[in-house]
PDB file of N, CA and C in Angstrom:
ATOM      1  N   UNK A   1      -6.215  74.937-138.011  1.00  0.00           N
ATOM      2  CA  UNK A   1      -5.374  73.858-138.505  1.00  0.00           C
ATOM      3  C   UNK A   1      -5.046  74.141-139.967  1.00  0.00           C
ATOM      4  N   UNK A   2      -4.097  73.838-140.049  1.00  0.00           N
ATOM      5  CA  UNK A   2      -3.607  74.528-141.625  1.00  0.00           C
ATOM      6  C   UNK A   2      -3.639  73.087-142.843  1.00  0.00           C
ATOM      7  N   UNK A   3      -3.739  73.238-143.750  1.00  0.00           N
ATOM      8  CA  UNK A   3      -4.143  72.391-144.753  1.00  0.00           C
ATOM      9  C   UNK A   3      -3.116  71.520-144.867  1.00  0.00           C
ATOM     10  N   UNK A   4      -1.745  71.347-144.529  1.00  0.00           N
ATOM     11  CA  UNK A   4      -0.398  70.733-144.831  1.00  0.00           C
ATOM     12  C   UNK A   4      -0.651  69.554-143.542  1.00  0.00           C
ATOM     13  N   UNK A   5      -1.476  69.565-142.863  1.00  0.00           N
ATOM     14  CA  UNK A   5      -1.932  68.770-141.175  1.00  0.00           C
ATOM     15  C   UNK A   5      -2.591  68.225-142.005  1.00  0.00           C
ATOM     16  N   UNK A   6      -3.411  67.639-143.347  1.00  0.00           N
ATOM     17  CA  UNK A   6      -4.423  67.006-143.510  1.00  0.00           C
ATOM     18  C   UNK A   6      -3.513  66.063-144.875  1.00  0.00           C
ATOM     19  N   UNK A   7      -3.812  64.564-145.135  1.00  0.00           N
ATOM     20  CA  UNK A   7      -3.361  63.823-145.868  1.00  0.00           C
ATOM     21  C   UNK A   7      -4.288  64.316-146.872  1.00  0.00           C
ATOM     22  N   UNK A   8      -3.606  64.429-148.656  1.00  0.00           N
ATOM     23  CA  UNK A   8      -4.748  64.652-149.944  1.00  0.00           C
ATOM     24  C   UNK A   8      -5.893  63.974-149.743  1.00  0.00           C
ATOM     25  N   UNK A   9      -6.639  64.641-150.259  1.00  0.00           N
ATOM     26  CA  UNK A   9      -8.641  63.721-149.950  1.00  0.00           C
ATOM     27  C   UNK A   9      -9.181  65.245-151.297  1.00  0.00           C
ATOM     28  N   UNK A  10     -10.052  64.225-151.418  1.00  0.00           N
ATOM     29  CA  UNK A  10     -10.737  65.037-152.599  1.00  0.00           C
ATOM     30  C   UNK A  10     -11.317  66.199-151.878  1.00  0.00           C
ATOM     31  N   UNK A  11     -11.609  67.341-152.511  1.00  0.00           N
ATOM     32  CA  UNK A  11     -12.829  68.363-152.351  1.00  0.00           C
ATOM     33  C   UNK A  11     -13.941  68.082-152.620  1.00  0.00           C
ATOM     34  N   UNK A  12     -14.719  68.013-151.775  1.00  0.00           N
ATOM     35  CA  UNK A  12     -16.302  68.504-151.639  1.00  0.00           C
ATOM     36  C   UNK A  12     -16.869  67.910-152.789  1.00  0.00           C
ATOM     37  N   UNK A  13     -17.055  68.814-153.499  1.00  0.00           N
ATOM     38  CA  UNK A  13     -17.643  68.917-154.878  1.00  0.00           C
ATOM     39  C   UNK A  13     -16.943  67.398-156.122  1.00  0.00           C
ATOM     40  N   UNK A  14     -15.336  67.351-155.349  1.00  0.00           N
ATOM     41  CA  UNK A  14     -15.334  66.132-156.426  1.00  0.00           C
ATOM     42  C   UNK A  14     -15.395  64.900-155.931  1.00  0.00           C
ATOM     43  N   UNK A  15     -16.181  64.728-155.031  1.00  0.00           N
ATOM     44  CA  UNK A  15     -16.501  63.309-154.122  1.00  0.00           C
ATOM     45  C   UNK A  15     -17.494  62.612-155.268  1.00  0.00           C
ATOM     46  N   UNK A  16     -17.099  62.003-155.976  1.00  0.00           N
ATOM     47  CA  UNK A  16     -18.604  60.841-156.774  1.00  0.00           C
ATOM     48  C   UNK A  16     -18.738  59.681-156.396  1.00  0.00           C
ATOM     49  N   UNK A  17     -20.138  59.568-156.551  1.00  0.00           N
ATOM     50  CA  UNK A  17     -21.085  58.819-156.198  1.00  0.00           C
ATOM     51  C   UNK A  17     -20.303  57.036-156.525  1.00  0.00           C
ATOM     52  N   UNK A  18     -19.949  56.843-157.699  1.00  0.00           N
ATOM     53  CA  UNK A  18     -19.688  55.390-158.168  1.00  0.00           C
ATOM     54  C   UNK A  18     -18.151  54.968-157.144  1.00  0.00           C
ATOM     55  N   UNK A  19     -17.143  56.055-156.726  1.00  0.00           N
ATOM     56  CA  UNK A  19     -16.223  56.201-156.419  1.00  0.00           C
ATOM     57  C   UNK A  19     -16.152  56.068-154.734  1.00  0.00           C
ATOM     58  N   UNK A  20     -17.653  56.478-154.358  1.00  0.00           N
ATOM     59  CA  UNK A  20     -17.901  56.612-153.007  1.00  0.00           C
ATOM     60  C   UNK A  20     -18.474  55.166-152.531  1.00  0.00           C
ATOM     61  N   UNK A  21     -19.393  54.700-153.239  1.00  0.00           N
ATOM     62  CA  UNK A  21     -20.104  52.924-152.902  1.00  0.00           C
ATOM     63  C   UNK A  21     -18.716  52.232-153.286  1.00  0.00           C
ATOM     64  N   UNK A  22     -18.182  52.118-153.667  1.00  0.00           N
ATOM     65  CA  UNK A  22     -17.224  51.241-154.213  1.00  0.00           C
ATOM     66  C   UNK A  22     -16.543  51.157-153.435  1.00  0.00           C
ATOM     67  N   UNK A  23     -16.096  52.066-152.517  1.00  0.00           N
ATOM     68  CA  UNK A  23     -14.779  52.269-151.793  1.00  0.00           C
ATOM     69  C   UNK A  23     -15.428  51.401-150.046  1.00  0.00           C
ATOM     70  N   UNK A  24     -16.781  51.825-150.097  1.00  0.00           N
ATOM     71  CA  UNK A  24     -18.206  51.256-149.300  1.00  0.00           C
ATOM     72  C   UNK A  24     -18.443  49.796-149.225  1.00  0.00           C
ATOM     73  N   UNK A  25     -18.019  49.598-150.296  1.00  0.00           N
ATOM     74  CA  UNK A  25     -18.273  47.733-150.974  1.00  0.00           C
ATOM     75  C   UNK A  25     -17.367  47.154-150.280  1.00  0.00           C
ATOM     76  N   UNK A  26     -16.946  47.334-149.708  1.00  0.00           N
ATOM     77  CA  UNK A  26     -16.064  46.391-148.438  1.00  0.00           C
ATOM     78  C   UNK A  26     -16.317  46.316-147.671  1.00  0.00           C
ATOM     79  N   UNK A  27     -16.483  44.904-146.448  1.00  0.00           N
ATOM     80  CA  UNK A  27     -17.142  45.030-145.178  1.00  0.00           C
ATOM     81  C   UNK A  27     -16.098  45.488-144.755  1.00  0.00           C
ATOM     82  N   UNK A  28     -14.765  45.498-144.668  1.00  0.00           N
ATOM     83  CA  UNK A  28     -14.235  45.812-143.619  1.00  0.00           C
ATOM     84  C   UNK A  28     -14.062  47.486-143.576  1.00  0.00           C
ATOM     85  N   UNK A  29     -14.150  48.004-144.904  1.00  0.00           N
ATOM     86  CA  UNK A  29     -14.514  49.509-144.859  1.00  0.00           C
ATOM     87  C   UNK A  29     -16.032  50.022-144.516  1.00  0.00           C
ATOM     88  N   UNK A  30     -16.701  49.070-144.360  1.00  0.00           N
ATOM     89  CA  UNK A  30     -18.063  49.633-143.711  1.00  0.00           C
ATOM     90  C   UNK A  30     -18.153  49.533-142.095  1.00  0.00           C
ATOM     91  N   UNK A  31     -17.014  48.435-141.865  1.00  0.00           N
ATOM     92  CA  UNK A  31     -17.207  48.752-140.202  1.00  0.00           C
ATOM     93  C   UNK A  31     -16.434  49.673-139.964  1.00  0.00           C
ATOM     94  N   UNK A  32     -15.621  49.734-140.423  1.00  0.00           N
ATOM     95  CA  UNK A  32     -14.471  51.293-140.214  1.00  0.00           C
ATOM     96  C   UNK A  32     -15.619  52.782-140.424  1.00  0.00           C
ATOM     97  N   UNK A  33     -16.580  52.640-141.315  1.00  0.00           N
ATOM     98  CA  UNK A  33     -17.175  53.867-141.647  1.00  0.00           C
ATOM     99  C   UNK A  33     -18.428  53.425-140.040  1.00  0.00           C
ATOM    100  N   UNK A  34     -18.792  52.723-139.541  1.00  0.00           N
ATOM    101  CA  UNK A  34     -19.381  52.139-138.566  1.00  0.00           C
ATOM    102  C   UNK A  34     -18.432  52.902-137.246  1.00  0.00           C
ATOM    103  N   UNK A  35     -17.750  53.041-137.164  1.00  0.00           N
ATOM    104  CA  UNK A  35     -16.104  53.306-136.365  1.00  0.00           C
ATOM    105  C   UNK A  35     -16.349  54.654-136.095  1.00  0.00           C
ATOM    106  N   UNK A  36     -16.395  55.435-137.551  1.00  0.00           N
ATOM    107  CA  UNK A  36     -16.121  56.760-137.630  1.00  0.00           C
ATOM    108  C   UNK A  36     -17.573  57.344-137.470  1.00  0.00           C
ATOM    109  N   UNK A  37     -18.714  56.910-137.814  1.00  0.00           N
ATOM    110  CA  UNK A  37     -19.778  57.258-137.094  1.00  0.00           C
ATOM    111  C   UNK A  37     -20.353  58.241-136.211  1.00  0.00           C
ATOM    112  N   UNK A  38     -19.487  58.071-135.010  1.00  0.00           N
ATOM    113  CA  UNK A  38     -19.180  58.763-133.919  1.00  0.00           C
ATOM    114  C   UNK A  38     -18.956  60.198-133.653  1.00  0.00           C
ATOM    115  N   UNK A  39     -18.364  60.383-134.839  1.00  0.00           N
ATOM    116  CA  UNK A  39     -17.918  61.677-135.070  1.00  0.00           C
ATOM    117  C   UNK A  39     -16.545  62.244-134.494  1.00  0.00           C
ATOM    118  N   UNK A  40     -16.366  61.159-133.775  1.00  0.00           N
ATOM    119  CA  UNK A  40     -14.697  61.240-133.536  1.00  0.00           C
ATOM    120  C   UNK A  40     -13.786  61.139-134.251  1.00  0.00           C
ATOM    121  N   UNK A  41     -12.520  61.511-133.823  1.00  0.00           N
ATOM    122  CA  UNK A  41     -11.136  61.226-134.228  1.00  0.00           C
ATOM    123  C   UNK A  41     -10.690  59.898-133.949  1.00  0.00           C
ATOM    124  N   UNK A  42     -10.270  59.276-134.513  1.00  0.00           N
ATOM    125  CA  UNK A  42      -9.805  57.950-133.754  1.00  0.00           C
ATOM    126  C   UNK A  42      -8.389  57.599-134.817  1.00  0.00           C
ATOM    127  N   UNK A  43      -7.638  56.761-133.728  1.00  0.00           N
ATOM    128  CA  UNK A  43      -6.576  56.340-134.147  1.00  0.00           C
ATOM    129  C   UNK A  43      -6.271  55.304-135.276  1.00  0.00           C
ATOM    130  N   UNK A  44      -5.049  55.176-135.854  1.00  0.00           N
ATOM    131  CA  UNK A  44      -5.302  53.689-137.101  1.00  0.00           C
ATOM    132  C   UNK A  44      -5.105  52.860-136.311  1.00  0.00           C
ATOM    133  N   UNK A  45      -4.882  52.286-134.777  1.00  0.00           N
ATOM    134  CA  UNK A  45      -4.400  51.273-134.391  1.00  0.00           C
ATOM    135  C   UNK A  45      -5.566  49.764-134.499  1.00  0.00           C
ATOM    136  N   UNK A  46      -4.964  49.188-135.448  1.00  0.00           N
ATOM    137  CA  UNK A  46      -6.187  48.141-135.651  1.00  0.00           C
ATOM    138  C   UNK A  46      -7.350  47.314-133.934  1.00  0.00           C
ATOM    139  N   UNK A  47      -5.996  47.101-133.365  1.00  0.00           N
ATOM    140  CA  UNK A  47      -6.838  47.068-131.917  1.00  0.00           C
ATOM    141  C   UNK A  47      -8.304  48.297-131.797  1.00  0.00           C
ATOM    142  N   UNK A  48      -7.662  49.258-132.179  1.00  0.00           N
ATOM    143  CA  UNK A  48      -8.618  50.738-131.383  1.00  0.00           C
ATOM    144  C   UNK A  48      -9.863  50.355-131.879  1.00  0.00           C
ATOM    145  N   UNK A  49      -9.307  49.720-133.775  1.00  0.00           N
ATOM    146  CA  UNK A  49     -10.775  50.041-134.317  1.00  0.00           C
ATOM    147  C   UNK A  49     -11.651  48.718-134.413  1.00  0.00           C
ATOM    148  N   UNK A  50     -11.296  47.882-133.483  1.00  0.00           N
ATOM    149  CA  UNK A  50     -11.830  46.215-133.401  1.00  0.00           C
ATOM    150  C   UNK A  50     -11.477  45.152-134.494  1.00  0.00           C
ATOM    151  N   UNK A  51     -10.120  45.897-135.163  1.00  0.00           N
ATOM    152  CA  UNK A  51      -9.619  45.277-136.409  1.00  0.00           C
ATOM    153  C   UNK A  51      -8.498  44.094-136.174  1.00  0.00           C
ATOM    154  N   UNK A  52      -8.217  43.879-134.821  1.00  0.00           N
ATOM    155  CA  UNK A  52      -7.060  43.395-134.269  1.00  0.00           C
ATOM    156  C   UNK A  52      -6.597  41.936-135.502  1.00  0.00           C
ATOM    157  N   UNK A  53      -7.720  41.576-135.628  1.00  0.00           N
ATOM    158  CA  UNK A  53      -7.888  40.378-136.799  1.00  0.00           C
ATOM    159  C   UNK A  53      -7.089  40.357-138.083  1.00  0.00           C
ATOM    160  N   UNK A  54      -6.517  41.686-138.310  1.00  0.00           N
ATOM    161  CA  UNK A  54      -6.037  42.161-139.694  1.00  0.00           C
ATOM    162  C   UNK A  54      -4.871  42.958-139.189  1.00  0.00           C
ATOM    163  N   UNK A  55      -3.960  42.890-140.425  1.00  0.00           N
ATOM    164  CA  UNK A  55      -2.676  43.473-140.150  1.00  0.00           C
ATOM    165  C   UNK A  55      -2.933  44.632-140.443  1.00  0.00           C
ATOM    166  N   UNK A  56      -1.733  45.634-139.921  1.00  0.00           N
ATOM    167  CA  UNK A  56      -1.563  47.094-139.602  1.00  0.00           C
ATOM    168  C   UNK A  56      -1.563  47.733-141.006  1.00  0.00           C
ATOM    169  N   UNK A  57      -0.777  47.208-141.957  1.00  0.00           N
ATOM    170  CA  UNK A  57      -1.041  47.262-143.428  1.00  0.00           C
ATOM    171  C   UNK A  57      -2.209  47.426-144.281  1.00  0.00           C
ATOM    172  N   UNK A  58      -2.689  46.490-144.128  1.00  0.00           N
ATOM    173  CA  UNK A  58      -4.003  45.737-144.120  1.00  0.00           C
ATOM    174  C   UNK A  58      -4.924  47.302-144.258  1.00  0.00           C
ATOM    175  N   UNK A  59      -4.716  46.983-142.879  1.00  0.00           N
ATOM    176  CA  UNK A  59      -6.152  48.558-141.757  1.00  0.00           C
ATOM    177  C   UNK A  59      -5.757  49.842-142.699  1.00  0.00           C
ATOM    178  N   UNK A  60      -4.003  49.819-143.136  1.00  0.00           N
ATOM    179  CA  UNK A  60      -3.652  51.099-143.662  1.00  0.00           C
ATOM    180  C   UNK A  60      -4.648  51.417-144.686  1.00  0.00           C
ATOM    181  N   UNK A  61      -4.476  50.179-145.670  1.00  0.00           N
ATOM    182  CA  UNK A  61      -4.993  50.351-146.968  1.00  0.00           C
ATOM    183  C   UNK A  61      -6.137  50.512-147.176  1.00  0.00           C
ATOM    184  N   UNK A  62      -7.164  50.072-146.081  1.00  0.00           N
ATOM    185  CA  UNK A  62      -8.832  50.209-145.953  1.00  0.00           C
ATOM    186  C   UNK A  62      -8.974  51.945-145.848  1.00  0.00           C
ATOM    187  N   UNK A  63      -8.292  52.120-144.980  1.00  0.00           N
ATOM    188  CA  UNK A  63      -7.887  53.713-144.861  1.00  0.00           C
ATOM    189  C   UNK A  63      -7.878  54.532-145.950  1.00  0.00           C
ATOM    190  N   UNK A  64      -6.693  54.422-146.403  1.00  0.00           N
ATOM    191  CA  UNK A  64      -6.587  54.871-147.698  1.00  0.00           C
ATOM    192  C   UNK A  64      -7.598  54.957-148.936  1.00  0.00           C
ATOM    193  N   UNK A  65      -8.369  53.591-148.941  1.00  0.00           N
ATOM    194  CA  UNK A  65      -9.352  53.916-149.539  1.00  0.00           C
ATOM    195  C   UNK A  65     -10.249  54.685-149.472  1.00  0.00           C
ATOM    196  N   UNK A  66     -10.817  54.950-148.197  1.00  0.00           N
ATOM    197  CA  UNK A  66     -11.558  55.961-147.521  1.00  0.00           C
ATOM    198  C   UNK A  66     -11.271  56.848-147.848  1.00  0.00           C
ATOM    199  N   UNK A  67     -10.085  57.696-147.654  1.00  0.00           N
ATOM    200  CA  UNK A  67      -9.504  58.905-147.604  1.00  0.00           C
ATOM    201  C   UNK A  67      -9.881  59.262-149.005  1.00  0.00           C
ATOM    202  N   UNK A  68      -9.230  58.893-149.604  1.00  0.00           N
ATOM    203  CA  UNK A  68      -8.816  58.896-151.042  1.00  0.00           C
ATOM    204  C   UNK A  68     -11.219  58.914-152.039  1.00  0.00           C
ATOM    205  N   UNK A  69     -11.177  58.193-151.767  1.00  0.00           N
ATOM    206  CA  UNK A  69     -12.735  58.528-152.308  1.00  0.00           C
ATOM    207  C   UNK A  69     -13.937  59.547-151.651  1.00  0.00           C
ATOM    208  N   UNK A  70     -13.256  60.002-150.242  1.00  0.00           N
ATOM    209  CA  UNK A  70     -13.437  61.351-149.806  1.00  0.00           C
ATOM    210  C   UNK A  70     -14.371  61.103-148.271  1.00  0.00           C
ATOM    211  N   UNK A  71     -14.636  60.067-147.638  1.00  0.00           N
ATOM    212  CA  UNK A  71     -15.099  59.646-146.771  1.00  0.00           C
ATOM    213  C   UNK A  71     -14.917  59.827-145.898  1.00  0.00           C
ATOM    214  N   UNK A  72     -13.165  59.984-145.496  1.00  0.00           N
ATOM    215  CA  UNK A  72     -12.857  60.037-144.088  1.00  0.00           C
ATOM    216  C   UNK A  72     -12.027  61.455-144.526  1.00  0.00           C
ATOM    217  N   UNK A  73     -11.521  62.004-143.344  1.00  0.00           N
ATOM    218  CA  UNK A  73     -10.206  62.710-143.505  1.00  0.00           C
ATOM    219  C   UNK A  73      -8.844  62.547-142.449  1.00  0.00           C
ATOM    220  N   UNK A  74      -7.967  62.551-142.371  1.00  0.00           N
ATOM    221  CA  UNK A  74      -6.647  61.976-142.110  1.00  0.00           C
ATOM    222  C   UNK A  74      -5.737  63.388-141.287  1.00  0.00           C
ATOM    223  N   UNK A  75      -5.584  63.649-139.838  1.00  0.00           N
ATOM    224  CA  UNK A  75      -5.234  64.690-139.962  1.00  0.00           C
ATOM    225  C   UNK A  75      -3.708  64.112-139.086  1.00  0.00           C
ATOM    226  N   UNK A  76      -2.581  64.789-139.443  1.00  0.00           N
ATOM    227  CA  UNK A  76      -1.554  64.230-138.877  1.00  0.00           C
ATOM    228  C   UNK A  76      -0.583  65.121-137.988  1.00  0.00           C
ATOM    229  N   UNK A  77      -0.355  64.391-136.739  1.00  0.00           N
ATOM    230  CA  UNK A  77       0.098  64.964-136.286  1.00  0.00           C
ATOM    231  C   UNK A  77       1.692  64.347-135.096  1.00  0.00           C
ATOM    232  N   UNK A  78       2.566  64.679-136.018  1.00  0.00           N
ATOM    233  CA  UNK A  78       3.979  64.517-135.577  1.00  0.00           C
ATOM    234  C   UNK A  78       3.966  62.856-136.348  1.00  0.00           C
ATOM    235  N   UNK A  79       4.544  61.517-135.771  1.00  0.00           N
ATOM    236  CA  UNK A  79       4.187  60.370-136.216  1.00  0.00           C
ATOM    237  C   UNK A  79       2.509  59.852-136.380  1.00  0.00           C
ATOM    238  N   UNK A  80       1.776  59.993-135.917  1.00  0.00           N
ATOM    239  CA  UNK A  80       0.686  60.060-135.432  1.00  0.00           C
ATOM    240  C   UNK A  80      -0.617  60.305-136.567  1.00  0.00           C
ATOM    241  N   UNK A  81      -1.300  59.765-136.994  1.00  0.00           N
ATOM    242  CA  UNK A  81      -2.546  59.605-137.602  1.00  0.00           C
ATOM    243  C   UNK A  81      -4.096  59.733-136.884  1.00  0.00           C
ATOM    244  N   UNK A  82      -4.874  61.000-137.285  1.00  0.00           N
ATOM    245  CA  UNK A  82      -5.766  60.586-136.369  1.00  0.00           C
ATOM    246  C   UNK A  82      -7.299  60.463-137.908  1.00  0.00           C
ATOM    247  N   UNK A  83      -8.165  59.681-137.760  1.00  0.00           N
ATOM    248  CA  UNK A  83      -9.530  60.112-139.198  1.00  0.00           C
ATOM    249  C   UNK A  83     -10.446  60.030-138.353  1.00  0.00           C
ATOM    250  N   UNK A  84     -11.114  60.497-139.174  1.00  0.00           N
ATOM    251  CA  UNK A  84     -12.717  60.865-138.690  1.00  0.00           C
ATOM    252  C   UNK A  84     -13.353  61.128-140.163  1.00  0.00           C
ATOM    253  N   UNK A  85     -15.063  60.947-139.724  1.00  0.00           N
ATOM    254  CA  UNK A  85     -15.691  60.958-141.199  1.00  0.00           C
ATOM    255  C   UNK A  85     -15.876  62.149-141.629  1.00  0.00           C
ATOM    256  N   UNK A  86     -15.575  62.901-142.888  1.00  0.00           N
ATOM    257  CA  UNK A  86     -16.530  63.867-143.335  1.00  0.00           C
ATOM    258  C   UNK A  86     -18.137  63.514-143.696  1.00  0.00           C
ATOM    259  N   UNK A  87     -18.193  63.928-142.586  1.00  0.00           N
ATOM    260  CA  UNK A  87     -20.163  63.614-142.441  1.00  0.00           C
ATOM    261  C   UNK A  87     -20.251  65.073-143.000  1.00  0.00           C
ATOM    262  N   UNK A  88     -20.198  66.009-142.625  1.00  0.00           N
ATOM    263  CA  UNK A  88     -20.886  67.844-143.590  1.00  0.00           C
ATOM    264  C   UNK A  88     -20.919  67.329-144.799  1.00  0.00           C
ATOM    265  N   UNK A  89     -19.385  67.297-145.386  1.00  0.00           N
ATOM    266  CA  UNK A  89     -18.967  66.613-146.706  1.00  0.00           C
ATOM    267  C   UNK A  89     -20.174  66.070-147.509  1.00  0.00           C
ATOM    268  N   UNK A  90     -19.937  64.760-146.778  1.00  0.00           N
ATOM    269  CA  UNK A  90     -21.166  64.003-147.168  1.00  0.00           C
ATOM    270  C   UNK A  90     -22.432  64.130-147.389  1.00  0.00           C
ATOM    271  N   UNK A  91     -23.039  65.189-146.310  1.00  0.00           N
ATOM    272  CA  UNK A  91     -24.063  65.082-146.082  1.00  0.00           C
ATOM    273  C   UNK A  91     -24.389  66.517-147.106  1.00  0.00           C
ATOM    274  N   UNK A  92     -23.712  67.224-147.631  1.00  0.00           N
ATOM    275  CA  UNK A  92     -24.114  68.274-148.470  1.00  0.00           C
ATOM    276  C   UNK A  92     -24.016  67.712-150.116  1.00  0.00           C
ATOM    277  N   UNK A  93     -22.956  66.653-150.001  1.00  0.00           N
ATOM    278  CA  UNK A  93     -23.185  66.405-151.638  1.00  0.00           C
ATOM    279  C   UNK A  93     -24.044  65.547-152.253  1.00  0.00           C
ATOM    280  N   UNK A  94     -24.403  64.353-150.898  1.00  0.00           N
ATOM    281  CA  UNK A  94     -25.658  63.235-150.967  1.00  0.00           C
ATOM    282  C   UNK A  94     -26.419  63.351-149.777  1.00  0.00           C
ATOM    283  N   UNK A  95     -27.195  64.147-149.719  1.00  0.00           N
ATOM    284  CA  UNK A  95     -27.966  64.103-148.970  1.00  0.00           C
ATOM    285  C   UNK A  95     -28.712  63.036-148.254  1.00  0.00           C
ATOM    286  N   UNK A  96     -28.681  62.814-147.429  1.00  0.00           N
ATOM    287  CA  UNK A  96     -29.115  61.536-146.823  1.00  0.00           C
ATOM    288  C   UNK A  96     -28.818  59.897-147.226  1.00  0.00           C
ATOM    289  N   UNK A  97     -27.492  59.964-147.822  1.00  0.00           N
ATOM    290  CA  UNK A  97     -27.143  58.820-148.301  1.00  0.00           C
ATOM    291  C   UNK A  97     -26.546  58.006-146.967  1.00  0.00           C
ATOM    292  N   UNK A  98     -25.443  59.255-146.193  1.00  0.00           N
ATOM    293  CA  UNK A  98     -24.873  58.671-144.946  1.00  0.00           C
ATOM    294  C   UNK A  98     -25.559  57.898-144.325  1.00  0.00           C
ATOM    295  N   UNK A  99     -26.697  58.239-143.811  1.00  0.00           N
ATOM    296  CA  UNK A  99     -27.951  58.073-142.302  1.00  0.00           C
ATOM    297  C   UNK A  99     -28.499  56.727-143.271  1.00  0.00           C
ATOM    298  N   UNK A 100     -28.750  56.634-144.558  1.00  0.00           N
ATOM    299  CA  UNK A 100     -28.905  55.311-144.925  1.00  0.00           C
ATOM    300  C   UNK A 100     -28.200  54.197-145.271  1.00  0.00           C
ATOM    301  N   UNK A 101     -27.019  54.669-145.073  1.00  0.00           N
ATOM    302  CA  UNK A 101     -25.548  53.375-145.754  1.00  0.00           C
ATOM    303  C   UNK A 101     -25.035  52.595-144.126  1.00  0.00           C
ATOM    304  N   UNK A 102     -25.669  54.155-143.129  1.00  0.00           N
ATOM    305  CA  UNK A 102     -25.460  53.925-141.658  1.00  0.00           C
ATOM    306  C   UNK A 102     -26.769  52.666-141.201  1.00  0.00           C
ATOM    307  N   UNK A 103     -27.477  53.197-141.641  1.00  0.00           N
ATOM    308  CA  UNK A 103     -29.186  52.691-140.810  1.00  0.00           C
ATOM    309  C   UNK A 103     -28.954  50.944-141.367  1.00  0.00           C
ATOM    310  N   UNK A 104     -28.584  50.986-143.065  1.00  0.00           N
ATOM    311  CA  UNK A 104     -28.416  49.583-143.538  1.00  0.00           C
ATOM    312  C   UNK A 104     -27.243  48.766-142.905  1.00  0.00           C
ATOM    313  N   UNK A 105     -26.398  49.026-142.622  1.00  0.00           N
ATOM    314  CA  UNK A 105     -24.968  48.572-142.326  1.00  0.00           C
ATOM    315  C   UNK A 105     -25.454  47.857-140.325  1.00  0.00           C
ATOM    316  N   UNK A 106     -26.213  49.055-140.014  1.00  0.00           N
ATOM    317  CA  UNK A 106     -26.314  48.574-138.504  1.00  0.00           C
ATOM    318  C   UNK A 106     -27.395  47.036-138.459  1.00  0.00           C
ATOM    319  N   UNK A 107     -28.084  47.197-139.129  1.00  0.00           N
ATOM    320  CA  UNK A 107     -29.590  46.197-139.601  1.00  0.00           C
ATOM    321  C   UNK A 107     -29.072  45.432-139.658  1.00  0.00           C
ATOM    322  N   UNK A 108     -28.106  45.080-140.626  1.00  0.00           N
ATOM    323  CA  UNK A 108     -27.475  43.690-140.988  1.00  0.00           C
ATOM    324  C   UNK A 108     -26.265  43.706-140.725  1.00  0.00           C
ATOM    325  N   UNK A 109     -25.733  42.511-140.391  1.00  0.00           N
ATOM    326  CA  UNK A 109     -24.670  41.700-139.555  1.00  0.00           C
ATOM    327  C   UNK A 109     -23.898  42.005-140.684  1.00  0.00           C
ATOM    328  N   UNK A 110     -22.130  42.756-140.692  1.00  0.00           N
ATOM    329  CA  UNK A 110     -21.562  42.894-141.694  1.00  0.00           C
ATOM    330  C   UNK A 110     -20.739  41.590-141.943  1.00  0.00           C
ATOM    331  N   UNK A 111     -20.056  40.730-143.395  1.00  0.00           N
ATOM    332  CA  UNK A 111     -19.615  39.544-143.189  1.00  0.00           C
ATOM    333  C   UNK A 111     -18.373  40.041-143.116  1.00  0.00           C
ATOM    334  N   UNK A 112     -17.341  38.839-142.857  1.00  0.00           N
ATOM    335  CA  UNK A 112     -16.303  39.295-143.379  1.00  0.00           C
ATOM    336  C   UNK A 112     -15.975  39.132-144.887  1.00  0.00           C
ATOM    337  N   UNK A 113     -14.932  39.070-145.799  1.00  0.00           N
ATOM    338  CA  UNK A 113     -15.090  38.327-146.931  1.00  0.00           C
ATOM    339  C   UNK A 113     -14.450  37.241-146.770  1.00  0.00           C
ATOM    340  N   UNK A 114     -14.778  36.257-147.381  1.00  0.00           N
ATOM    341  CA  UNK A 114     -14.184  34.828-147.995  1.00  0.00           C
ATOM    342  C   UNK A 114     -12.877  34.970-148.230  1.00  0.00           C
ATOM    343  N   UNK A 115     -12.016  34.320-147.771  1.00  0.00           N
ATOM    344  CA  UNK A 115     -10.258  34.236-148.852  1.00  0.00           C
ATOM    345  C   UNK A 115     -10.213  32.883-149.050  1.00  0.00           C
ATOM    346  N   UNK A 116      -9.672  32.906-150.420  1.00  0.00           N
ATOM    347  CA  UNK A 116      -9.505  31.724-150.910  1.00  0.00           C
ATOM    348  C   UNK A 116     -10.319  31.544-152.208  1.00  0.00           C
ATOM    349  N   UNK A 117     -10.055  30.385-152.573  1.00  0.00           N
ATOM    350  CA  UNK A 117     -11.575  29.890-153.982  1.00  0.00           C
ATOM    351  C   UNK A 117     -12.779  29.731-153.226  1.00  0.00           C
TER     352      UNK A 117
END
């Protein structure tokens, strides 16, 4: 697969730590990282990813965050979006951070957030 198939996402090495929880600090990006888990490819269709609750927009931008702080990767093909986690990624620059952001996230019931005051 050639590199022009993959949406920008950081390299390896420039994945940081403050950049990576932060992007984490969202429930609805922790069930998405809950999603990707799997080790699959999966689609953005908010239905696919039990997001049906939230607009397509919405799901984009949770995405994006992901991508973008180096979590997931985005590979595209024709109209078509497929992510999946960089777990290697991950798992070579924080060692065992995944299997614990995973182990905590499953333990406890994720909320949604509050809108509004």
């Amino acid at each position: 697969m050639s590199e022009d198939e993959r949406l920008p996402q950081p390299a390896t090495a420039d994945i940081d730590l403050v950049t990576l929880l932060h992007a984490l600090g969202d429930p609805v990006r922790m069930t998405l990282l809950l999603s990707y888990a799997d080790g699959r490819e999966h689609s953005c269709g908010p239905r696919d990813l039990g997001l049906d609750h939230l607009h397509k927009s919405t799901v984009s931008h949770h995405m994006r965050v992901l991508r973008e702080a180096g979590v997931t990767t985005t590979r595209v093909a024709g109209r078509n979006r497929f992510v999946s986690l960089r777990r290697t990624d991950l798992d070579a620059r924080f060692p065992g951070l995944l299997d614990a952001l995973l182990a905590a996230a499953t333990a406890t019931p994720l909320r949604r957030k509050a809108v509004g005051p």
